[in-house]
C-alpha atoms as a PDB file:
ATOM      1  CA  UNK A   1     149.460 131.273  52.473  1.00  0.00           C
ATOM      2  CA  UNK A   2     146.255 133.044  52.277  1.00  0.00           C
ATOM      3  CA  UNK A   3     143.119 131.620  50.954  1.00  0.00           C
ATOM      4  CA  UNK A   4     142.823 134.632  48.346  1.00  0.00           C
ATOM      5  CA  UNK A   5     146.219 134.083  47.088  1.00  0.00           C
ATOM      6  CA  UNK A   6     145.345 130.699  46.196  1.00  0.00           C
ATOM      7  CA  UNK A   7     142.052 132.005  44.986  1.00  0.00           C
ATOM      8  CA  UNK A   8     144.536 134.384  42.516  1.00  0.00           C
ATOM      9  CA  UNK A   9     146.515 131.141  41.515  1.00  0.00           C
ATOM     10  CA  UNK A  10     143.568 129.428  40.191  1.00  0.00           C
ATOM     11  CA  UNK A  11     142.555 131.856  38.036  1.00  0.00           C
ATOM     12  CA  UNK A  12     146.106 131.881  36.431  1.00  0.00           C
ATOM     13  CA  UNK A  13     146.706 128.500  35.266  1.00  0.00           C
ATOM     14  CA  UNK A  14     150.015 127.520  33.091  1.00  0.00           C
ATOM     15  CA  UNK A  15     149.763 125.452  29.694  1.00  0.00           C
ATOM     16  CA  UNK A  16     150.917 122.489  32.096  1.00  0.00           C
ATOM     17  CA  UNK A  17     148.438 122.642  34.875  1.00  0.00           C
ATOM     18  CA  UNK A  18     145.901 123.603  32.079  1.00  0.00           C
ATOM     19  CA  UNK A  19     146.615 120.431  30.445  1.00  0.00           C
ATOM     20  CA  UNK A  20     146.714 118.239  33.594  1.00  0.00           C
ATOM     21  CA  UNK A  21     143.635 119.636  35.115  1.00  0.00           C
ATOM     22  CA  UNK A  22     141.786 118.810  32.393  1.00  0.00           C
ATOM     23  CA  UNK A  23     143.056 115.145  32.519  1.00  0.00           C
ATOM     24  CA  UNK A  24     142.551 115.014  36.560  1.00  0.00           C
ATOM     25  CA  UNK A  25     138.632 115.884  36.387  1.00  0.00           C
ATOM     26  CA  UNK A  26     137.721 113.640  33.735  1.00  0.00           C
ATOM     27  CA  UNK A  27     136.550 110.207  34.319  1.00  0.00           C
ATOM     28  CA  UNK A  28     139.330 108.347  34.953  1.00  0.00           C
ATOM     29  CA  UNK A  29     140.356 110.303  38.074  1.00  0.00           C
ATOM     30  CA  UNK A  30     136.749 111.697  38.528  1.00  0.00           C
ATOM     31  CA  UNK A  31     136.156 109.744  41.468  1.00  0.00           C
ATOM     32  CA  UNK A  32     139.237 110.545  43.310  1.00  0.00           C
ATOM     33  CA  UNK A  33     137.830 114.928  43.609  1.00  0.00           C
ATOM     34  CA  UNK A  34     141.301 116.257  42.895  1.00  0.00           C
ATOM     35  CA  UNK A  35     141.498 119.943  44.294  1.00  0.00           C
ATOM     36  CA  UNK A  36     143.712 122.633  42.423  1.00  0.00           C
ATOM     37  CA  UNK A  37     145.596 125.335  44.613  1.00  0.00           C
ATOM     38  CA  UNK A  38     144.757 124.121  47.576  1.00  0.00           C
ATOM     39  CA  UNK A  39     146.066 125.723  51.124  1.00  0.00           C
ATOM     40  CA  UNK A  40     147.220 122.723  53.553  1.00  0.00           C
ATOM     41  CA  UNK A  41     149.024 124.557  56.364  1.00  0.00           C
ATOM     42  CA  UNK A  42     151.209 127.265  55.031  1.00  0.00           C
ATOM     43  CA  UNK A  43     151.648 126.002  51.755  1.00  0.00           C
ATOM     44  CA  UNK A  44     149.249 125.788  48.649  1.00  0.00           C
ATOM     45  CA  UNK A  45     149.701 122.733  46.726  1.00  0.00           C
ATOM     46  CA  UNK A  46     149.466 122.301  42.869  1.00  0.00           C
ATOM     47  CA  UNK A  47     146.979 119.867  43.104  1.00  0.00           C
ATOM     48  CA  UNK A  48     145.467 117.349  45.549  1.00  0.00           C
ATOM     49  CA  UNK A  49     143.249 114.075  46.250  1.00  0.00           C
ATOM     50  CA  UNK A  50     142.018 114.176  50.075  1.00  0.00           C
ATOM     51  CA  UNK A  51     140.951 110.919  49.919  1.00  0.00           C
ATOM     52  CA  UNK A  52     143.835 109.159  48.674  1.00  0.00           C
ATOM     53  CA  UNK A  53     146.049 111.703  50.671  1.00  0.00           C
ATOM     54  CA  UNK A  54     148.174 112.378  47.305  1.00  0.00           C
ATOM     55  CA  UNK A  55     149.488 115.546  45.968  1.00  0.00           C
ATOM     56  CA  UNK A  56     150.850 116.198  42.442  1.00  0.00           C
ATOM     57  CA  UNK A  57     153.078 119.078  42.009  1.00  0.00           C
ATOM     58  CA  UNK A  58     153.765 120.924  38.916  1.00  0.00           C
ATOM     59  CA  UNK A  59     157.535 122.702  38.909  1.00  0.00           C
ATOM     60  CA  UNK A  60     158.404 125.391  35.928  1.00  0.00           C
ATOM     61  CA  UNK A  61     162.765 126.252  35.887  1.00  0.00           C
ATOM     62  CA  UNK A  62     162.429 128.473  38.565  1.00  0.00           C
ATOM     63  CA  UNK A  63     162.488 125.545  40.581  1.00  0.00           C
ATOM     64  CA  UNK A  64     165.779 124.520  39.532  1.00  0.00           C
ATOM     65  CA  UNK A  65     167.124 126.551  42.209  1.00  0.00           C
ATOM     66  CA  UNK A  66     164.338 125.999  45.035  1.00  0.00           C
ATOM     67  CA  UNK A  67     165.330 122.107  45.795  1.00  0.00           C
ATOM     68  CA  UNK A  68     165.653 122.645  49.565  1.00  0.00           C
ATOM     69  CA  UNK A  69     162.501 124.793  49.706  1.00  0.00           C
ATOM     70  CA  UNK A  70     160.689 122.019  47.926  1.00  0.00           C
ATOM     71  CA  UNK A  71     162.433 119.169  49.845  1.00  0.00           C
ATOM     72  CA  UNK A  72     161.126 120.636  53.179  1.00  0.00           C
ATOM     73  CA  UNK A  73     157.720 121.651  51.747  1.00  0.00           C
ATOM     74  CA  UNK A  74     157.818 117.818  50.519  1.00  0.00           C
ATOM     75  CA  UNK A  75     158.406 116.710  54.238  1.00  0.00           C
ATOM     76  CA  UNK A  76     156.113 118.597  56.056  1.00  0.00           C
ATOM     77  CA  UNK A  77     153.321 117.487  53.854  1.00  0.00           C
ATOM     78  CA  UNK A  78     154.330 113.527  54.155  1.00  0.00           C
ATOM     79  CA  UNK A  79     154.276 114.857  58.048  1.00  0.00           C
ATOM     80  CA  UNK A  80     150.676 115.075  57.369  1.00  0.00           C
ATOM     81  CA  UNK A  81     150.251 111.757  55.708  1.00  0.00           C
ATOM     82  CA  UNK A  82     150.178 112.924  52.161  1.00  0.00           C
ATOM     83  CA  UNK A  83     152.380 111.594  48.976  1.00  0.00           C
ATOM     84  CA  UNK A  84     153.606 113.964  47.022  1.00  0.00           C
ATOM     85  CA  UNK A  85     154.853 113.504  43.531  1.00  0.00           C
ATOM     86  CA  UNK A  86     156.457 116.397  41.438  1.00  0.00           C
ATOM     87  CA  UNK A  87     156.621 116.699  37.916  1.00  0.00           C
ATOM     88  CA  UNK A  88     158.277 119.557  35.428  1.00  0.00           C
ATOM     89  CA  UNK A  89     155.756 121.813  33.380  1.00  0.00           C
ATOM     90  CA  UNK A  90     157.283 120.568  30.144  1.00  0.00           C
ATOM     91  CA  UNK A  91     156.853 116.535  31.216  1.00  0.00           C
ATOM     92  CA  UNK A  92     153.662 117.292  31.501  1.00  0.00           C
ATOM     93  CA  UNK A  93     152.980 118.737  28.034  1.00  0.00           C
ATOM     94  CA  UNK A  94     155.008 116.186  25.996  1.00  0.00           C
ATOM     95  CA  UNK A  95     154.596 112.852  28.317  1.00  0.00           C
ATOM     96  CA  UNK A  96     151.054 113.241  29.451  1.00  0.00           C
ATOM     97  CA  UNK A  97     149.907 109.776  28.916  1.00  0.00           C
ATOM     98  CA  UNK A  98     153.057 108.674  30.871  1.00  0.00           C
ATOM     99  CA  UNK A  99     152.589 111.350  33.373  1.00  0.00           C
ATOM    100  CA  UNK A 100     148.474 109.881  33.908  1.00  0.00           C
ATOM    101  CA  UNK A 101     149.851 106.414  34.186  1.00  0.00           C
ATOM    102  CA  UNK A 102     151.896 107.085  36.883  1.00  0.00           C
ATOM    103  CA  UNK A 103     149.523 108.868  39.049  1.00  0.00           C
ATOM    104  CA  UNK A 104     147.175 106.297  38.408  1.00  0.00           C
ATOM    105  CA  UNK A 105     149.753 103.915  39.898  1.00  0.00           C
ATOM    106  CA  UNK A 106     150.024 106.610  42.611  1.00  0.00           C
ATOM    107  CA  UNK A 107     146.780 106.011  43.481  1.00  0.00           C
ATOM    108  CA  UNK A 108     146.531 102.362  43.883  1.00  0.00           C
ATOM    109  CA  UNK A 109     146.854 101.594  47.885  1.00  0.00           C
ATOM    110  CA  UNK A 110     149.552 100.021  48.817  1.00  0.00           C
ATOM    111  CA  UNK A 111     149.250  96.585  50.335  1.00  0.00           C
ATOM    112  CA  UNK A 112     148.765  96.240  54.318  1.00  0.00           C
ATOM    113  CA  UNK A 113     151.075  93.703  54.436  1.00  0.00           C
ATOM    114  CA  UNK A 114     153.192  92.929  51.594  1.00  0.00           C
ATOM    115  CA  UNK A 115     154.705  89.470  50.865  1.00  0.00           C
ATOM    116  CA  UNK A 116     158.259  89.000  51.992  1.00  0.00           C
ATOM    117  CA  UNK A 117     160.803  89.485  48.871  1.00  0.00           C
ATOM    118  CA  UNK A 118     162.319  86.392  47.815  1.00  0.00           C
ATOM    119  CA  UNK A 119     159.943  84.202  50.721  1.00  0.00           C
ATOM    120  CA  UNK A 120     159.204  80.770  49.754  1.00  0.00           C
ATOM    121  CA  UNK A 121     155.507  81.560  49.247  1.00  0.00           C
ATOM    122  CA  UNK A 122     153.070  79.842  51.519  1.00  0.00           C
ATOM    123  CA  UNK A 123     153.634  76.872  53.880  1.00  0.00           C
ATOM    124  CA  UNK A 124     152.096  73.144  52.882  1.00  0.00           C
ATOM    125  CA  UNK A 125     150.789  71.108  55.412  1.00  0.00           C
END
């Protein structure tokens, strides 16, 4: 996709990405210098932290019938070492504190090594 065409797409935001923008730039996520419409390869993503290699996607109902587009789309970019999380427009708009809780979670690194499940804990001498 062409840089202008995502220069068109930010200029024509929904009620969603409107609303999730907003939330993304303020101080919470501030530090974190989300991008909106941004080109990565051939695709343009919704939205996108660099630094914490995370994209958020934003799907309205004509996505309903683009799962395998999406699903490869999805792919390539964790290809490129990048989480992606989708959510529909109208989650957005009537779970946004949910919605800002989760990618908050998102953003949290994971642990280098994490503890084994059900391990006895550490050893006693």
């Amino acid at each position: 996709m062409s840089p202008d065409f995502a220069r068109q797409l930010r200029k024509e935001m929904t009620d969603a990405e409107r609303c999730l923008w907003k939330c993304l730039r303020a101080r919470r996520f501030a530090g974190e210098k989300f991008r909106r419409q941004e080109p990565i390869g051939p695709y343009i993503v919704d939205f996108v932290s660099h630094s914490a290699r995370l994209i958020i996607e934003l799907d309205g109902g004509q996505h309903a019938t683009l799962v395998n587009y999406d699903d490869q789309r999805t792919q390539w970019l964790n290809g490129r070492g990048y989480r992606v999380i989708r959510y529909w427009n109208n989650t957005v708009l009537t779970e946004t504190d949910s919605v800002l809780e989760a990618i908050a979670l998102a953003l949290i690194p994971p642990l280098p090594n994490p503890p084994p499940q059900g391990g006895r804990g550490p050893e006693r001498m």
